[in-house]
N, C-alpha and C. Protein backbone atom coordinates (compact mmCIF):
# COMPACT_ATOMS: atom_id res chain seq x y z
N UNK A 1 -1.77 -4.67 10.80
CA UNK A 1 -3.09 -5.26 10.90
C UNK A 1 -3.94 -4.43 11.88
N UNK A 2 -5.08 -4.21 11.15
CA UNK A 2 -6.35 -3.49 12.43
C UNK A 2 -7.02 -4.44 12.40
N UNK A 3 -8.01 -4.48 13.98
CA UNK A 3 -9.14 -5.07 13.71
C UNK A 3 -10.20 -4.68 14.66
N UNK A 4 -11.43 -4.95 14.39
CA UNK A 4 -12.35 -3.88 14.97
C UNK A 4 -12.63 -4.13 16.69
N UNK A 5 -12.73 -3.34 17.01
CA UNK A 5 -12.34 -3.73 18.58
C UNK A 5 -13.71 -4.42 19.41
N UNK A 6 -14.89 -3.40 19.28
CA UNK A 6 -16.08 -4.02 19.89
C UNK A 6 -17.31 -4.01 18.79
N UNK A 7 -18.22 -4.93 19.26
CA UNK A 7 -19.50 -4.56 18.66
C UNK A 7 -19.85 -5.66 17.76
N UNK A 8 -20.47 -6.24 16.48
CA UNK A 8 -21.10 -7.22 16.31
C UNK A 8 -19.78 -7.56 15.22
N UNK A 9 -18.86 -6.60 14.84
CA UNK A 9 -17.61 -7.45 14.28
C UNK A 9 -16.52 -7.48 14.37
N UNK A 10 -16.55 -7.29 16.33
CA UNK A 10 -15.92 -7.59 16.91
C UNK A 10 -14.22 -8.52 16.68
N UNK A 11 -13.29 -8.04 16.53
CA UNK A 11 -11.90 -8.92 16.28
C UNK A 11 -12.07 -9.50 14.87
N UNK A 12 -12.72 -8.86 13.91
CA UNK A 12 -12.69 -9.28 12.48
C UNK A 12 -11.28 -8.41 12.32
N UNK A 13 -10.56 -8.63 11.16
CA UNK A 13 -9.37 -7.97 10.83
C UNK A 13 -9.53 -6.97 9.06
N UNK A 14 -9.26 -5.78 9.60
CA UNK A 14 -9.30 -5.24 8.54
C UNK A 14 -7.71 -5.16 7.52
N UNK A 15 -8.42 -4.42 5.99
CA UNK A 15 -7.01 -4.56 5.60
C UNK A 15 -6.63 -3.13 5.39
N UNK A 16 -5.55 -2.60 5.16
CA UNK A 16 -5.20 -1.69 5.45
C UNK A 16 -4.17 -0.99 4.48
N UNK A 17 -3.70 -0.24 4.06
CA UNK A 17 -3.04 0.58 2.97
C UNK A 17 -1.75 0.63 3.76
N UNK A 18 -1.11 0.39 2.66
CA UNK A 18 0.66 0.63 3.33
C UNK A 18 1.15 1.81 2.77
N UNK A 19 2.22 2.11 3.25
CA UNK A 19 2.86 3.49 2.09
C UNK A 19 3.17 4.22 3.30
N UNK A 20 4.03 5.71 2.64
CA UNK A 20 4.18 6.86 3.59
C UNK A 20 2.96 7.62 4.04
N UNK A 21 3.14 8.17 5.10
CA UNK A 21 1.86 8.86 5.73
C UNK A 21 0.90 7.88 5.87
N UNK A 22 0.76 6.52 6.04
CA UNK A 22 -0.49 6.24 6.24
C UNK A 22 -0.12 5.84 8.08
N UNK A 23 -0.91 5.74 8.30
CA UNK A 23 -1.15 5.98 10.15
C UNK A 23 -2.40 5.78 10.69
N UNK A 24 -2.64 4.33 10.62
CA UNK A 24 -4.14 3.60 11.00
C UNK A 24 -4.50 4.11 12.78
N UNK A 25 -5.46 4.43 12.66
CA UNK A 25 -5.76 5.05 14.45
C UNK A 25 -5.77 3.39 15.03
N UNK A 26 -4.57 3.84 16.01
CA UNK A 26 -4.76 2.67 16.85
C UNK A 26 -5.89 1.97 17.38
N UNK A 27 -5.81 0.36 17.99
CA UNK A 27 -7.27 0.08 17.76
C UNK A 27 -7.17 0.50 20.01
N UNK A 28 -6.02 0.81 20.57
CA UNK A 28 -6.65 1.44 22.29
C UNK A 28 -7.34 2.70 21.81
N UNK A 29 -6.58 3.42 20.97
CA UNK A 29 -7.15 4.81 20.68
C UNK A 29 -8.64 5.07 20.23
N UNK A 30 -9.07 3.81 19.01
CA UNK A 30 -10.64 3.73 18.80
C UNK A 30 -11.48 2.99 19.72
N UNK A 31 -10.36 2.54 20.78
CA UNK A 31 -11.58 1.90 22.02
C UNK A 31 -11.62 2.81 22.81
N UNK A 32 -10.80 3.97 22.98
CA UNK A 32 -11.33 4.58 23.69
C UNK A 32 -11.87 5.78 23.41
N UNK A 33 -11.60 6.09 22.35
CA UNK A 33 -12.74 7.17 21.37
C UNK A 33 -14.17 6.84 21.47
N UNK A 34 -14.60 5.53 21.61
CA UNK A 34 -15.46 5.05 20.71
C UNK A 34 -16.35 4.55 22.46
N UNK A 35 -15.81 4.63 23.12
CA UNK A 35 -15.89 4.65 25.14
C UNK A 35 -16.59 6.16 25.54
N UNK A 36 -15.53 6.91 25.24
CA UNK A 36 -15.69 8.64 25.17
C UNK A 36 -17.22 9.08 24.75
N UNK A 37 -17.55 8.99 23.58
CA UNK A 37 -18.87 8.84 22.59
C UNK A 37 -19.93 8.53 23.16
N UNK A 38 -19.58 7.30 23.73
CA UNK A 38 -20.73 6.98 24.63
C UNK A 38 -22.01 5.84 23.32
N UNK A 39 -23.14 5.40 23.77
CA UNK A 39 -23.77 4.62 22.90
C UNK A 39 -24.74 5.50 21.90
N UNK A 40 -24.56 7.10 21.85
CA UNK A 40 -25.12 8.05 20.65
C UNK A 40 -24.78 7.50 19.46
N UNK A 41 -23.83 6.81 18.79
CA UNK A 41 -23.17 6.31 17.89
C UNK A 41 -24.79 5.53 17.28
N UNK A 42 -25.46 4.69 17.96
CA UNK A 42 -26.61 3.87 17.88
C UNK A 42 -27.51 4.83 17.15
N UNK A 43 -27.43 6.09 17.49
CA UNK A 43 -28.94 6.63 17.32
C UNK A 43 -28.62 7.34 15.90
N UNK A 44 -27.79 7.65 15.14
CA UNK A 44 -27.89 8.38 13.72
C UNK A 44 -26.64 7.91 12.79
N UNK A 45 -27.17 8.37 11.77
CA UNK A 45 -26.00 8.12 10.42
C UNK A 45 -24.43 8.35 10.95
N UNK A 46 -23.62 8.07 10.19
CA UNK A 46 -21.92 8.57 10.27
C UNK A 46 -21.37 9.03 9.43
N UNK A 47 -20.83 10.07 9.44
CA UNK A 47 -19.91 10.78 7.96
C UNK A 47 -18.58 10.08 8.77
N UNK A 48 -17.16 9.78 7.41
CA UNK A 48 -16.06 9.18 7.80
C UNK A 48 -15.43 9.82 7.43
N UNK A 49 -14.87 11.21 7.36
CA UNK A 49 -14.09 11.68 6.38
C UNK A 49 -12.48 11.33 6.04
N UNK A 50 -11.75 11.06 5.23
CA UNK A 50 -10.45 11.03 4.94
C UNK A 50 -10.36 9.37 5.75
N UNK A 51 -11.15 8.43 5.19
CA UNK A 51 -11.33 7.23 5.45
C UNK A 51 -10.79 6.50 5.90
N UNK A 52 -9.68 6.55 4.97
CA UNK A 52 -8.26 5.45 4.99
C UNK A 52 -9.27 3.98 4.60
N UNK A 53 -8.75 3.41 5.46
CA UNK A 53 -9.38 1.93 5.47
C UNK A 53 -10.57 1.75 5.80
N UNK A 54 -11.47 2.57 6.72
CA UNK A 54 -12.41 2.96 7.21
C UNK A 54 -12.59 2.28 8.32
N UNK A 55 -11.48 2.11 9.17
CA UNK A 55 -11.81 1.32 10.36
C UNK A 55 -12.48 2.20 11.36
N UNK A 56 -12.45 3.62 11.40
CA UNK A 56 -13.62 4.58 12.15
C UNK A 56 -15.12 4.18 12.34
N UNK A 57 -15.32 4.36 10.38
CA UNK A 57 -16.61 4.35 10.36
C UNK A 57 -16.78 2.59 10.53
N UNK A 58 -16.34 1.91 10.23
CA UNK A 58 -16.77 0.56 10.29
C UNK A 58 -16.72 0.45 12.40
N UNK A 59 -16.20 0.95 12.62
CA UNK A 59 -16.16 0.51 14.01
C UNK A 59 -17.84 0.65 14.49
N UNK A 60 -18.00 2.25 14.00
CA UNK A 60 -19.44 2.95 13.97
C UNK A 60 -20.16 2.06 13.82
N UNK A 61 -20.36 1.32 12.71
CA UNK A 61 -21.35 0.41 12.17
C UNK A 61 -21.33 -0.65 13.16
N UNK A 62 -19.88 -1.25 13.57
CA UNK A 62 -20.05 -2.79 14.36
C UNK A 62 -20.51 -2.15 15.80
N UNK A 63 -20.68 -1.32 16.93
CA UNK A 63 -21.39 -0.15 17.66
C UNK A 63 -23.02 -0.03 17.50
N UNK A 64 -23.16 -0.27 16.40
CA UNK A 64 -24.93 0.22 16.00
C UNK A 64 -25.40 1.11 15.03
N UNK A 65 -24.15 1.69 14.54
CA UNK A 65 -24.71 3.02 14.01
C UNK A 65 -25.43 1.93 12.73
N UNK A 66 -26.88 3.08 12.23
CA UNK A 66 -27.74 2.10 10.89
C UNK A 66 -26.33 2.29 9.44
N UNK A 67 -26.11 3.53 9.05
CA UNK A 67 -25.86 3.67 7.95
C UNK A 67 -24.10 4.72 7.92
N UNK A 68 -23.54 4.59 7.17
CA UNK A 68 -22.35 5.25 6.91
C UNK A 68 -21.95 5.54 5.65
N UNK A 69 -21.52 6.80 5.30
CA UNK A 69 -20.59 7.49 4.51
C UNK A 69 -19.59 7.41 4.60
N UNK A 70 -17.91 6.89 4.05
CA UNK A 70 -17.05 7.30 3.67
C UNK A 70 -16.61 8.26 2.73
N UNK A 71 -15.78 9.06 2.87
CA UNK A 71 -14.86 9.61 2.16
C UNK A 71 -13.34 9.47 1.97
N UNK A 72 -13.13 9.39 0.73
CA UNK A 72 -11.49 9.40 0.63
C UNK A 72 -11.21 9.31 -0.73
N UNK A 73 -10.24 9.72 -1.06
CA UNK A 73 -9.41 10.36 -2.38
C UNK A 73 -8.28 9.48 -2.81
N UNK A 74 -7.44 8.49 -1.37
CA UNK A 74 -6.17 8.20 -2.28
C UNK A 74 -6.58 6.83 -2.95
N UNK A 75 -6.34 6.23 -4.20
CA UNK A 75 -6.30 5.20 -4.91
C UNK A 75 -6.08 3.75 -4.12
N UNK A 76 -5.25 3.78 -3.19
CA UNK A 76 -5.10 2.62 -2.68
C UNK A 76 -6.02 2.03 -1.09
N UNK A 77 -5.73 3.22 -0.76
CA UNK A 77 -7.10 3.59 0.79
C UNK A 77 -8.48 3.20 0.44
N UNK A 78 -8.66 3.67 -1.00
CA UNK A 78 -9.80 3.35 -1.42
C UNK A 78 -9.83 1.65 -1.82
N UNK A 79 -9.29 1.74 -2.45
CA UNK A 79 -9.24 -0.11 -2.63
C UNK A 79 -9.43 -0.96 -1.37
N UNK A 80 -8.89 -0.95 0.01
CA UNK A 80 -8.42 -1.47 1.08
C UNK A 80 -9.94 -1.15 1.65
N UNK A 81 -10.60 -0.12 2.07
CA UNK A 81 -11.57 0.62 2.08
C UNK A 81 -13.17 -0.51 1.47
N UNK A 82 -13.18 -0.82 0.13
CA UNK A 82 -14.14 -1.49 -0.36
C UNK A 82 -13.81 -2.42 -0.36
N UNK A 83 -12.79 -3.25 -0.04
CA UNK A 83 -12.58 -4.38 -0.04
C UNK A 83 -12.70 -4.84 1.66
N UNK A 84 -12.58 -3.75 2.37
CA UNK A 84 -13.20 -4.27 3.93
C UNK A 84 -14.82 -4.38 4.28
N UNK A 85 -15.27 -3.35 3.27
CA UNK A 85 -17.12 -3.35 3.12
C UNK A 85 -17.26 -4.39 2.71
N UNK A 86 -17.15 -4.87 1.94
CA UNK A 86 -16.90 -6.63 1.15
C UNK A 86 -17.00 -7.44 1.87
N UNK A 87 -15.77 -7.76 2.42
CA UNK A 87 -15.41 -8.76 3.23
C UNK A 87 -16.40 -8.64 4.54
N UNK A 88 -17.02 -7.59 5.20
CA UNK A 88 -17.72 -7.51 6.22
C UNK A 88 -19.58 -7.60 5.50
N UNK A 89 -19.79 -7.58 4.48
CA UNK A 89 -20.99 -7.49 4.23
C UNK A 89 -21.69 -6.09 4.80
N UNK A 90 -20.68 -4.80 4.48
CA UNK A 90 -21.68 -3.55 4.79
C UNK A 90 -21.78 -2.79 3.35
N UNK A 91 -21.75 -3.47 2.39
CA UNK A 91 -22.18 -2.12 1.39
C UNK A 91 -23.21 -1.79 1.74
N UNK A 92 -24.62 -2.41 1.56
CA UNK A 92 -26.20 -2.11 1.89
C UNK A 92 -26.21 -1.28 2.62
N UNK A 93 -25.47 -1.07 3.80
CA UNK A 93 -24.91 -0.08 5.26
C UNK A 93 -24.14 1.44 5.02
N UNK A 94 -23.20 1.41 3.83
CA UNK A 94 -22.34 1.76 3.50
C UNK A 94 -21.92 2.27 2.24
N UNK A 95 -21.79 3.88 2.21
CA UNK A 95 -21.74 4.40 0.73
C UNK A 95 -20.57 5.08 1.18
N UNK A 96 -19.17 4.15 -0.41
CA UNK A 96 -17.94 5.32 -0.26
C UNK A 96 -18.24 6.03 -1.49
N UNK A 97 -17.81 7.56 -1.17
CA UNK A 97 -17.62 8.67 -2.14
C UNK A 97 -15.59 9.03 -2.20
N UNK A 98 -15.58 8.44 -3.23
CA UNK A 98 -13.92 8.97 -4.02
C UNK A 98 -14.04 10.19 -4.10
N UNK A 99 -13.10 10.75 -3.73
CA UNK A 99 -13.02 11.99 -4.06
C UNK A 99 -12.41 13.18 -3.01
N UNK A 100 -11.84 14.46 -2.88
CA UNK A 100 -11.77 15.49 -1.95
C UNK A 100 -12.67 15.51 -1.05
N UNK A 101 -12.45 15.66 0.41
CA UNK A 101 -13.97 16.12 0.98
C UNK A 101 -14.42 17.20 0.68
N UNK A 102 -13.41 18.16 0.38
CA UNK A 102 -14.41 19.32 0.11
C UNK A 102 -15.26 19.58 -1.13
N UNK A 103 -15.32 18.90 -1.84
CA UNK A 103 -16.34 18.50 -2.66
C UNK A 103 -17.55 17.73 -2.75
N UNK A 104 -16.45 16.74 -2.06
CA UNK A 104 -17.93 15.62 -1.34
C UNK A 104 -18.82 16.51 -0.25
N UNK A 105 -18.63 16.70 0.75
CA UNK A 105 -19.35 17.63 1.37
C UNK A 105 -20.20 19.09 0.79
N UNK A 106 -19.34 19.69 -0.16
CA UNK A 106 -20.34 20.24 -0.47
C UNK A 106 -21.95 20.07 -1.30
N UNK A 107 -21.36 18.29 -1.82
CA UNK A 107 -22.27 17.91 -2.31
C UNK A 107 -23.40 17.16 -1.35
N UNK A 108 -22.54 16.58 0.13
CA UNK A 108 -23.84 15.92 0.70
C UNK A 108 -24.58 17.07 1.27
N UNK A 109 -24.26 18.82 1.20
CA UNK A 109 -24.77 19.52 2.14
C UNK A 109 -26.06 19.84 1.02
N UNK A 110 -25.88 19.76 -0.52
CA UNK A 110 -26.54 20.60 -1.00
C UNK A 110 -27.51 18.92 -1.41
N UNK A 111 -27.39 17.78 -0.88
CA UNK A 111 -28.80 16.53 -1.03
C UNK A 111 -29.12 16.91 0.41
N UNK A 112 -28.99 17.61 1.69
CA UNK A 112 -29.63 17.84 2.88
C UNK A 112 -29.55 16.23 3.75
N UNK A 113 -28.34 15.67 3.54
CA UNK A 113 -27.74 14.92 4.29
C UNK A 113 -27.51 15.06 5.44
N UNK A 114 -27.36 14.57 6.61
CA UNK A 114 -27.33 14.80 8.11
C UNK A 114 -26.70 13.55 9.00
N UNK A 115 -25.99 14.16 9.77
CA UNK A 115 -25.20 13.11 10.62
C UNK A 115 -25.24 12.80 12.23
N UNK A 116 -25.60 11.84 12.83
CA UNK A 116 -25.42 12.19 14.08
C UNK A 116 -23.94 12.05 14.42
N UNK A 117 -22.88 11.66 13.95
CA UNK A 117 -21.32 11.79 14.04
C UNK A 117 -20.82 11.72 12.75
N UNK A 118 -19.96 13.06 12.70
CA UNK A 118 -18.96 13.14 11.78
C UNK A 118 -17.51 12.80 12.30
N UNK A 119 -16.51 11.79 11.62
CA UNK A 119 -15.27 11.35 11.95
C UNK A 119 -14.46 11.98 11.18
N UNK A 120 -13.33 13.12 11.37
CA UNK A 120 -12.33 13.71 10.68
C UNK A 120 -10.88 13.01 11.01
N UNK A 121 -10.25 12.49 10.18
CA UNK A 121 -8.92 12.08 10.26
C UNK A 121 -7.78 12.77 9.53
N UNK A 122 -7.91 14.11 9.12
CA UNK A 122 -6.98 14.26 8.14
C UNK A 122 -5.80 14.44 8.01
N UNK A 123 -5.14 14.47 6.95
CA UNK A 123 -3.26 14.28 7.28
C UNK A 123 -2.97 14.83 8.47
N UNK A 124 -2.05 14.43 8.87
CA UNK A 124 -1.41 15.06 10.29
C UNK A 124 -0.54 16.23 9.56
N UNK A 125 0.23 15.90 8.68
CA UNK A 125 0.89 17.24 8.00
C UNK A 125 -0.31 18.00 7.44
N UNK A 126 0.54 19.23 6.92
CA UNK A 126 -0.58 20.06 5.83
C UNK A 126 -1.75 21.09 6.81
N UNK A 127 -2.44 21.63 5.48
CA UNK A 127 -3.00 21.88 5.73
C UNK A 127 -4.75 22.08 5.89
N UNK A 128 -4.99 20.44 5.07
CA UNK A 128 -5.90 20.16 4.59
C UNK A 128 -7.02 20.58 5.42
N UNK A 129 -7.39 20.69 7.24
CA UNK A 129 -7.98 20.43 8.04
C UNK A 129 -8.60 21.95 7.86
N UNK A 130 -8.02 23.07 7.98
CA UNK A 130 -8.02 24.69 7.75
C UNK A 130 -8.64 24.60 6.55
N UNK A 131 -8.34 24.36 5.52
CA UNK A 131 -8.81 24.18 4.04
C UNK A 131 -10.31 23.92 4.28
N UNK A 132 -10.88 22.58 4.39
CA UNK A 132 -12.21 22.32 4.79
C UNK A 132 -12.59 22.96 5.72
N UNK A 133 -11.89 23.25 6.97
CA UNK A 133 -13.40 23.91 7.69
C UNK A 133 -13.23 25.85 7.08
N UNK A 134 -12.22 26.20 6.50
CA UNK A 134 -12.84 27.36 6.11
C UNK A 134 -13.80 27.51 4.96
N UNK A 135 -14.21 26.05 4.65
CA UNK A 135 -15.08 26.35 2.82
C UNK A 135 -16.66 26.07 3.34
N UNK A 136 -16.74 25.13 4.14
CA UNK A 136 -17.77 24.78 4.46
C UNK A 136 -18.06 24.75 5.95
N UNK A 137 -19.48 24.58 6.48
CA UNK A 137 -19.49 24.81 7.93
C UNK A 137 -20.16 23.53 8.13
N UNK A 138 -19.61 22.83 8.96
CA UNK A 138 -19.79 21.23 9.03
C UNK A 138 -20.79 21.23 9.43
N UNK A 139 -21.24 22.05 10.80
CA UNK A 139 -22.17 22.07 11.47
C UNK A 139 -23.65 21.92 10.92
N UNK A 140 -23.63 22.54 9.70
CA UNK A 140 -24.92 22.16 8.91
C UNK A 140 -25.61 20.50 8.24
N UNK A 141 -24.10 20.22 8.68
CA UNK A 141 -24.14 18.06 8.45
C UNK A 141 -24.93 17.95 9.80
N UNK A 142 -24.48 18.04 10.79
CA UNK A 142 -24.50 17.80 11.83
C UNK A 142 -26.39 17.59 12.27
N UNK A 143 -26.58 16.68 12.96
CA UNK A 143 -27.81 16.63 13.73
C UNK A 143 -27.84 17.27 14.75
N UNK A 144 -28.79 17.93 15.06
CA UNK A 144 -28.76 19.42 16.24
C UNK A 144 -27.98 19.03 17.58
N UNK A 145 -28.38 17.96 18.03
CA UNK A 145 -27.07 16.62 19.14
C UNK A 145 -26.07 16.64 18.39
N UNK A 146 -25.62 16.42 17.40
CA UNK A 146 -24.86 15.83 16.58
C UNK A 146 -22.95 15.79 17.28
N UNK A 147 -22.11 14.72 17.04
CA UNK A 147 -20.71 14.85 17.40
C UNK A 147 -20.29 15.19 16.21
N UNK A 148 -19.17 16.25 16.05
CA UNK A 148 -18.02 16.37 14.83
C UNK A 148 -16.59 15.85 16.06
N UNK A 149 -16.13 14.58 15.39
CA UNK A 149 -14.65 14.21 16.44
C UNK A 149 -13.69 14.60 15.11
N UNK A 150 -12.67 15.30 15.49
CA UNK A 150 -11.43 15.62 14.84
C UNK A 150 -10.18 14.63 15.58
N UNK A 151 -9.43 13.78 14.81
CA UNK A 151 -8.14 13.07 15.18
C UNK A 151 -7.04 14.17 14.63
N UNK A 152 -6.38 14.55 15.73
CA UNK A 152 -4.65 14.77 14.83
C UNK A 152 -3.53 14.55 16.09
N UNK A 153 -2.29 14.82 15.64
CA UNK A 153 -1.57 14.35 16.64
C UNK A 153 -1.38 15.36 17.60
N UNK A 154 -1.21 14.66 18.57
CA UNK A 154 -1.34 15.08 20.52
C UNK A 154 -0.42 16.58 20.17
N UNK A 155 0.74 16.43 19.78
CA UNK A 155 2.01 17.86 19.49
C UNK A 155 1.40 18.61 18.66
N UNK A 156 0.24 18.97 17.27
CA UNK A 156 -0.05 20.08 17.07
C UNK A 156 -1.66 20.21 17.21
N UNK A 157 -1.94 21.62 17.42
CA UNK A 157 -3.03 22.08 17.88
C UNK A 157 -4.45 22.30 16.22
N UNK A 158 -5.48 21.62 16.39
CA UNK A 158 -6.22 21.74 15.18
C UNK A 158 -6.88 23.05 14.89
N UNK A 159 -6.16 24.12 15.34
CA UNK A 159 -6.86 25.26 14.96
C UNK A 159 -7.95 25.69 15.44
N UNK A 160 -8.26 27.22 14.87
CA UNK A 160 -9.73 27.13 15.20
C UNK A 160 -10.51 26.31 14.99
N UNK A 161 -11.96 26.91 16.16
CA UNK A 161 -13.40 26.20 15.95
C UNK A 161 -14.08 25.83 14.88
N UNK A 162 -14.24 25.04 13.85
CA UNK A 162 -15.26 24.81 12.82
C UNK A 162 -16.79 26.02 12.89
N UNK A 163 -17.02 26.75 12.30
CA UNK A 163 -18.28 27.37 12.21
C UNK A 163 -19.10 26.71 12.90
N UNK A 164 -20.11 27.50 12.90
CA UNK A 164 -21.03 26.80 14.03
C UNK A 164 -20.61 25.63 14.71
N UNK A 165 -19.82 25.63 15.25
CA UNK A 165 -19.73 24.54 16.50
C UNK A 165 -18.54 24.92 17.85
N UNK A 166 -18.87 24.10 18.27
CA UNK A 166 -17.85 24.77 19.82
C UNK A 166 -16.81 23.74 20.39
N UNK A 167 -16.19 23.73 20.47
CA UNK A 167 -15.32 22.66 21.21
C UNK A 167 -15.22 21.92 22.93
N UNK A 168 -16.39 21.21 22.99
CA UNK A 168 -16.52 20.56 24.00
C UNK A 168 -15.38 19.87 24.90
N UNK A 169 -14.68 19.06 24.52
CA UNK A 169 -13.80 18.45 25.46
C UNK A 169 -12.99 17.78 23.92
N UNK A 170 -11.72 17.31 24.87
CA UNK A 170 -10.39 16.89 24.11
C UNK A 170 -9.68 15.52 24.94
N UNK A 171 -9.85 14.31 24.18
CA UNK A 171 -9.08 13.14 24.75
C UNK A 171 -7.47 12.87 23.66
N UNK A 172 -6.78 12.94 24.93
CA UNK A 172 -5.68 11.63 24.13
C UNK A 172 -5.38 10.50 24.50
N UNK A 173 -4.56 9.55 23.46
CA UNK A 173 -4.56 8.33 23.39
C UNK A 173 -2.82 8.45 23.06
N UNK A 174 -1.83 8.26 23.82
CA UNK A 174 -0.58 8.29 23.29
C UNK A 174 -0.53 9.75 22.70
N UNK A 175 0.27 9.53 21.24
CA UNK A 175 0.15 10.40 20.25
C UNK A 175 -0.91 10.83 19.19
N UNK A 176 -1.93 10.25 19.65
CA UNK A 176 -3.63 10.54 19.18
C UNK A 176 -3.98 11.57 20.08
N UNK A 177 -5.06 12.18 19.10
CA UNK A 177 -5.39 13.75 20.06
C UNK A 177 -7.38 13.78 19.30
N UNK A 178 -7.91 13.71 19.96
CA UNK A 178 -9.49 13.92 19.68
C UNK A 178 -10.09 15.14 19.85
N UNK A 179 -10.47 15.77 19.31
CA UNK A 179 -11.33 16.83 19.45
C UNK A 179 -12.35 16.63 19.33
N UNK A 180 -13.65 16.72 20.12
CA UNK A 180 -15.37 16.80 20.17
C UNK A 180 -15.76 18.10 20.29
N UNK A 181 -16.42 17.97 18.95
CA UNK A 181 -17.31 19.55 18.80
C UNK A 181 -18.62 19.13 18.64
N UNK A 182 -19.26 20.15 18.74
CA UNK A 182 -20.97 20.40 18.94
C UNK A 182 -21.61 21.26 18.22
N UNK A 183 -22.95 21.25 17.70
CA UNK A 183 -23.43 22.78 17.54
C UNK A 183 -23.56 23.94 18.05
N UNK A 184 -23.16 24.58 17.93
CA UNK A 184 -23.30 25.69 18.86
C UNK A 184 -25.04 26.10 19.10
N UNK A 185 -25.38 26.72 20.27
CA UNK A 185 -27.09 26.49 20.50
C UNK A 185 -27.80 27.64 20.02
């Protein structure tokens, strides 16, 4: 069970996808991600990428943020996913895109979509994370302030810098590992 930690839906309970590899970000880890951030969250859109349940971006939303994007691909994440927009009353708030991000993204780059935080969660295995940032340069989502936060686990390192952007500072949470990037100026 997750449930959203602060903000106007506050200790509502989300639902959540079971199976191998799934690995909901703890809810100390999104309180203190979401602490880290600071109240910028208020001032622009949210990209969610690799969704899961979307307790990221929904946190975003119960925080202030106006509007959110999800992304995500697996069949059941996705189900768990619209059925928490549902139950919370954020579709109006809230557009999920099925699908790869690297498709989805290349498609919100080429409607001139813009984010003041992008949320990356992607598998902890693999190599999905390298994959996207070598196709596309996030930074062009990004609002010139804009946060890109990367989650992976604390033991491996997320690689290089995303294109245009720089790597500001790094929190962990246990076995949670955050990366905050920026535009580069």
């Amino acid at each position: 069970m997750v449930r959203i930690v602060a903000g106007e839906f506050k200790g509502r309970k989300l639902l959540v996808p079971q199976g191998r590899g799934i690995r909901p970000t703890s809810e100390r880890a999104r309180s203190g991600l979401f602490d880290w951030i600071g109240p910028g969250v208020q001032n622009g859109n949210v990209l969610d990428l690799y969704a899961g349940s979307g307790a990221l971006g929904i946190e975003a939303i119960s925080r202030g943020a106006p509007r959110a994007i999800f992304v995500e691909k697996e069949r059941q994440a996705l189900q768990c996913l619209r059925g928490n927009l549902k139950q919370l009353e954020l579709r109006p708030r809230c557009e999920v895109l099925a699908g790869d991000a690297r498709a989805q993204l290349g498609e919100l780059k080429k409607s001139g979509d813009r984010f003041a935080l992008i949320l990356a969660d992607p598998p902890y295995e693999g190599e999905e994370w390298g994959r996207l940032t070598g196709e596309i340069e996030l930074a062009d989502l990004l609002e010139p302030d804009g946060q890109l936060i990367v989650e992976h686990s604390a033991r491996s390192d997320p690689g290089p810098d995303p294109a245009g952007l720089f790597l500001r500072d790094r929190k962990l949470y246990g076995e949670t590992a955050f990366e905050r990037y920026q535009p580069s100026a």
